[in-house]
Protein backbone atom coordinates (compact mmCIF):
# COMPACT_ATOMS: atom_id res chain seq x y z
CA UNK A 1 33.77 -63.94 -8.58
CA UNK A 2 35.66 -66.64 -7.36
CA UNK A 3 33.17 -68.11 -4.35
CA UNK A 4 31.44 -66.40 -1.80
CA UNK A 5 30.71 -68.13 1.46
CA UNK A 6 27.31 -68.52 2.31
CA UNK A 7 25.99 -68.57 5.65
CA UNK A 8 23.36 -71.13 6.16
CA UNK A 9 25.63 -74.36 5.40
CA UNK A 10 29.08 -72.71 5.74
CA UNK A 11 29.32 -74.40 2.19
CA UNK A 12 31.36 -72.39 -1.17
CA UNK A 13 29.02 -71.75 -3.80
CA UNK A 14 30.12 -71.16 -7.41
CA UNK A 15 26.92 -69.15 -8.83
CA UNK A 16 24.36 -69.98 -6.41
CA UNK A 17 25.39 -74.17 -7.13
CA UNK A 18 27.42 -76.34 -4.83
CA UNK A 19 29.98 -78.51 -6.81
CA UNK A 20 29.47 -82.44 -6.11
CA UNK A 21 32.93 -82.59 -3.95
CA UNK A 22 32.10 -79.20 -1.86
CA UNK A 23 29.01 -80.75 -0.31
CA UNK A 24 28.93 -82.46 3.00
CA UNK A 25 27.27 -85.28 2.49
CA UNK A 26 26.73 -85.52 -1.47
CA UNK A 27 23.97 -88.23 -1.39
CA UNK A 28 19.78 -87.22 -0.92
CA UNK A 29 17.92 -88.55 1.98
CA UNK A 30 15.62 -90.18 -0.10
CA UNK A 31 18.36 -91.96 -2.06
CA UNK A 32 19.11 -94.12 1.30
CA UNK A 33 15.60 -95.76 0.97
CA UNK A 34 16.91 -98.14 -2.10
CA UNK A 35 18.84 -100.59 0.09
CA UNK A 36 17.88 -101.07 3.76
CA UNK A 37 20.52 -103.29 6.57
CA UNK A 38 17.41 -105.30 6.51
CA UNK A 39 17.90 -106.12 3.03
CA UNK A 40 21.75 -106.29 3.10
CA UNK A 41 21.38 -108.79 5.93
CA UNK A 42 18.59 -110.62 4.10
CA UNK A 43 21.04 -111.29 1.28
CA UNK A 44 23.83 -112.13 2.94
CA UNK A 45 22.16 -114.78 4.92
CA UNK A 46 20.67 -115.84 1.57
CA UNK A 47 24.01 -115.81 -0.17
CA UNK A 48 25.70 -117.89 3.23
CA UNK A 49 22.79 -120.59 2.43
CA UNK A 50 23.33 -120.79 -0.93
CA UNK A 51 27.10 -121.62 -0.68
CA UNK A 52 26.38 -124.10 2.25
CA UNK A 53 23.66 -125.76 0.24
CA UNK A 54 26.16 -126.11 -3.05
CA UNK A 55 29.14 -127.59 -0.67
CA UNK A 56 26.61 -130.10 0.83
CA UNK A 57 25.35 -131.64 -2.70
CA UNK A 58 29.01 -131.54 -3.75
CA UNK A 59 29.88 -133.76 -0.88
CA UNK A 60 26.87 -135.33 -1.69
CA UNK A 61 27.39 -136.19 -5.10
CA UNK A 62 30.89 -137.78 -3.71
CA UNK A 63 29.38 -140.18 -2.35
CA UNK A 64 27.73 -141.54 -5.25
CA UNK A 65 30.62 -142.41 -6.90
CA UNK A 66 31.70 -146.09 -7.05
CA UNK A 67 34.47 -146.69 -4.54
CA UNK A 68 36.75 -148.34 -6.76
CA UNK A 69 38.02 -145.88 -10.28
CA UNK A 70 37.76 -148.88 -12.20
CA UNK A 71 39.95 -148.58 -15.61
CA UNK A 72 41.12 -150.61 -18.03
CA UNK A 73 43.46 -153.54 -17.98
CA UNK A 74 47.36 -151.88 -18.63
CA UNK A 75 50.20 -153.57 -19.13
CA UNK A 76 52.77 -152.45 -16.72
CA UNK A 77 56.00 -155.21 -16.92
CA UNK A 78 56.99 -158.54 -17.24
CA UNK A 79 57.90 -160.16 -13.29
CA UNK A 80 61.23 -161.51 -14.74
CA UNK A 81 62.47 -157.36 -15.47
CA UNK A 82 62.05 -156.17 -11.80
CA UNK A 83 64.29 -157.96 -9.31
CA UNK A 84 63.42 -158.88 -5.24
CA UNK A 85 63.40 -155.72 -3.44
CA UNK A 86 63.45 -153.61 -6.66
CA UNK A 87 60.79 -151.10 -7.76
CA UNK A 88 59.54 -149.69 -10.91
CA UNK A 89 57.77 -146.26 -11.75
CA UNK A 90 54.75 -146.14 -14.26
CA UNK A 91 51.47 -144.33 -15.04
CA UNK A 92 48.56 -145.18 -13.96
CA UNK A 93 45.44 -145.00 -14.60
CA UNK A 94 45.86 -142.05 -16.66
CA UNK A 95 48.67 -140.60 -18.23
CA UNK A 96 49.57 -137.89 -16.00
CA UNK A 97 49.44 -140.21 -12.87
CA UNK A 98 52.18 -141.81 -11.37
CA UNK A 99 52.16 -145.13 -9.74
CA UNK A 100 54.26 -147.67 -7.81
CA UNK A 101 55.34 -151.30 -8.97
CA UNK A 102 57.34 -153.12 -5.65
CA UNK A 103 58.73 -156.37 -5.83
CA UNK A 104 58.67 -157.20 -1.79
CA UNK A 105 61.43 -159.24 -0.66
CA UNK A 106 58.92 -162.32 0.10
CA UNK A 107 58.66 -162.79 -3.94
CA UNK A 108 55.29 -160.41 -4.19
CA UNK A 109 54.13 -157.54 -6.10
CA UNK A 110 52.13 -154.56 -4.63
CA UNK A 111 51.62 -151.45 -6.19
CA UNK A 112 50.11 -147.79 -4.70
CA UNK A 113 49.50 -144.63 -5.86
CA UNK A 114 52.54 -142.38 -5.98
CA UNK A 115 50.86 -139.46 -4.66
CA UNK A 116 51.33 -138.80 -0.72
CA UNK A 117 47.64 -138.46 0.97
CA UNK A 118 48.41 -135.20 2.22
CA UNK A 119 48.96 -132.68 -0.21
CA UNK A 120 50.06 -134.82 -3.47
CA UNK A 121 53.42 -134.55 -3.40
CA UNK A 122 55.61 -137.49 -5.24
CA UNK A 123 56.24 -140.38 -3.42
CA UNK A 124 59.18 -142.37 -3.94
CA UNK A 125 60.97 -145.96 -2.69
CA UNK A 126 63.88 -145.77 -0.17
CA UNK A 127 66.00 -148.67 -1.11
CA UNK A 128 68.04 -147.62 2.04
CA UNK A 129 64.81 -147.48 4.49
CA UNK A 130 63.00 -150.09 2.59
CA UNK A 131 59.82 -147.40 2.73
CA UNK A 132 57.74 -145.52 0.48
CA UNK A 133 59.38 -141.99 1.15
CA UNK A 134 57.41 -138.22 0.09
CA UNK A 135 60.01 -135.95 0.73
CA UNK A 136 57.64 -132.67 0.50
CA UNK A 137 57.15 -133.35 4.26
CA UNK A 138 58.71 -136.46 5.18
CA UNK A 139 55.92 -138.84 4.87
CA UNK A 140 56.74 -142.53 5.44
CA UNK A 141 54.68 -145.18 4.31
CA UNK A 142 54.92 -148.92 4.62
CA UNK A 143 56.34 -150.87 1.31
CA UNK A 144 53.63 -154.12 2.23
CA UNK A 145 50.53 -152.16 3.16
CA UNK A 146 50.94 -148.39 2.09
CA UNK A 147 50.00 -147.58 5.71
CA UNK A 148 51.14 -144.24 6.79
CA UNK A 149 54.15 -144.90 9.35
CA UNK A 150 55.79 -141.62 9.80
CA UNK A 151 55.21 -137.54 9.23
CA UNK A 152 52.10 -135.46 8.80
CA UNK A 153 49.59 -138.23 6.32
CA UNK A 154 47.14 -139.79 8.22
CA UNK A 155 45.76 -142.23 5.50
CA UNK A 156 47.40 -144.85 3.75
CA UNK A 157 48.41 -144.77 0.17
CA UNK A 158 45.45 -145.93 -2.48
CA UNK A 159 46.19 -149.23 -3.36
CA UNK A 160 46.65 -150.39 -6.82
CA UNK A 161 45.34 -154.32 -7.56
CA UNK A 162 47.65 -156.11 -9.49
CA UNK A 163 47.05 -159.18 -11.63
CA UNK A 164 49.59 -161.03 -13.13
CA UNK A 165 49.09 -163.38 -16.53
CA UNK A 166 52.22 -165.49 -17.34
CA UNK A 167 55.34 -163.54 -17.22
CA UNK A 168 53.29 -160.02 -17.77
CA UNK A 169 51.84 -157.83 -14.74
CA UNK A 170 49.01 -155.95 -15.42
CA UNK A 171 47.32 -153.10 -12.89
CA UNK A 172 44.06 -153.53 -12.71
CA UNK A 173 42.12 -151.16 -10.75
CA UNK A 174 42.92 -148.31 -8.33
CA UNK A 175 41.47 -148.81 -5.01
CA UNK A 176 41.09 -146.25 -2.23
CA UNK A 177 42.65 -145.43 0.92
């Protein structure tokens, strides 16, 4: 006996037992009791606060950092090795962080951070412009001040404070944007 059709719930039957897959609706009545839209609701609400509440003492804790990423004193070059107008490329202030040494025209030094405010790309000295150039998106920044001057960043580059002791400059501490 293969199946016989039974009347009642126009299901097949294999021995007087409906198979898991034949039946219509597989799950008990009393099974749909466990979780209620009231609950499902409840915890998603409760799971929406929860993420809110973590991103708010996140930004929260920001704020309780000192403004200035103090670091050591690091040797970057002696003044006499960089000529007017020239520029030099070092790490700072960790390894992995690249940084910008200009020697302005006017006879000073300034130095930024060589990542571009808007998404971190490199950022790199146009001889030919005279500006600080990130070519991800064609970000221009000013050589004196690190202002943004051109393309999509809207904040200046971080500064870098730069102290010089006899012939040797020395970067002292990163300051931000």
């Amino acid at each position: 006996m293969i199946g016989r059709k039974d009347a009642s719930n126009h299901q097949f039957q294999r021995n007087g037992r409906l198979s898991r897959w034949q039946a219509l609706f597989p799950y008990h009545w009393d099974a749909d009791e466990y979780v209620s839209r009231r609950e499902v609701l409840r915890l998603a609400v409760i799971a929406s606060g929860t993420l809110f509440a973590a991103t708010a003492g996140i930004v929260g804790l920001s704020y309780l950092k000192p403004r200035g990423l103090k670091s050591k004193l690091q040797p970057i070059i002696r003044a006499s090795d960089i000529p007017k107008g020239g520029v030099h490329y070092f790490n700072y202030p960790a390894a992995d962080e690249q940084a910008i040494l200009l020697h302005l025209p006017d006879g000073r030094f300034t130095a930024f951070s060589g990542r571009c405010t808007h998404l971190s790309c490199a950022v790199y000295y146009d001889e030919k412009e005279q500006v600080l150039h990130c070519p991800c998106h064609d970000g221009y920044f000013d050589p004196q001040s690190g202002a943004a001057i051109g393309g999509p960043p809207q904040r200046p580059l971080p500064r870098i404070s730069i102290r010089q002791d006899g012939s040797m400059l020395y970067a002292v501490e990163v300051n931000p944007a």
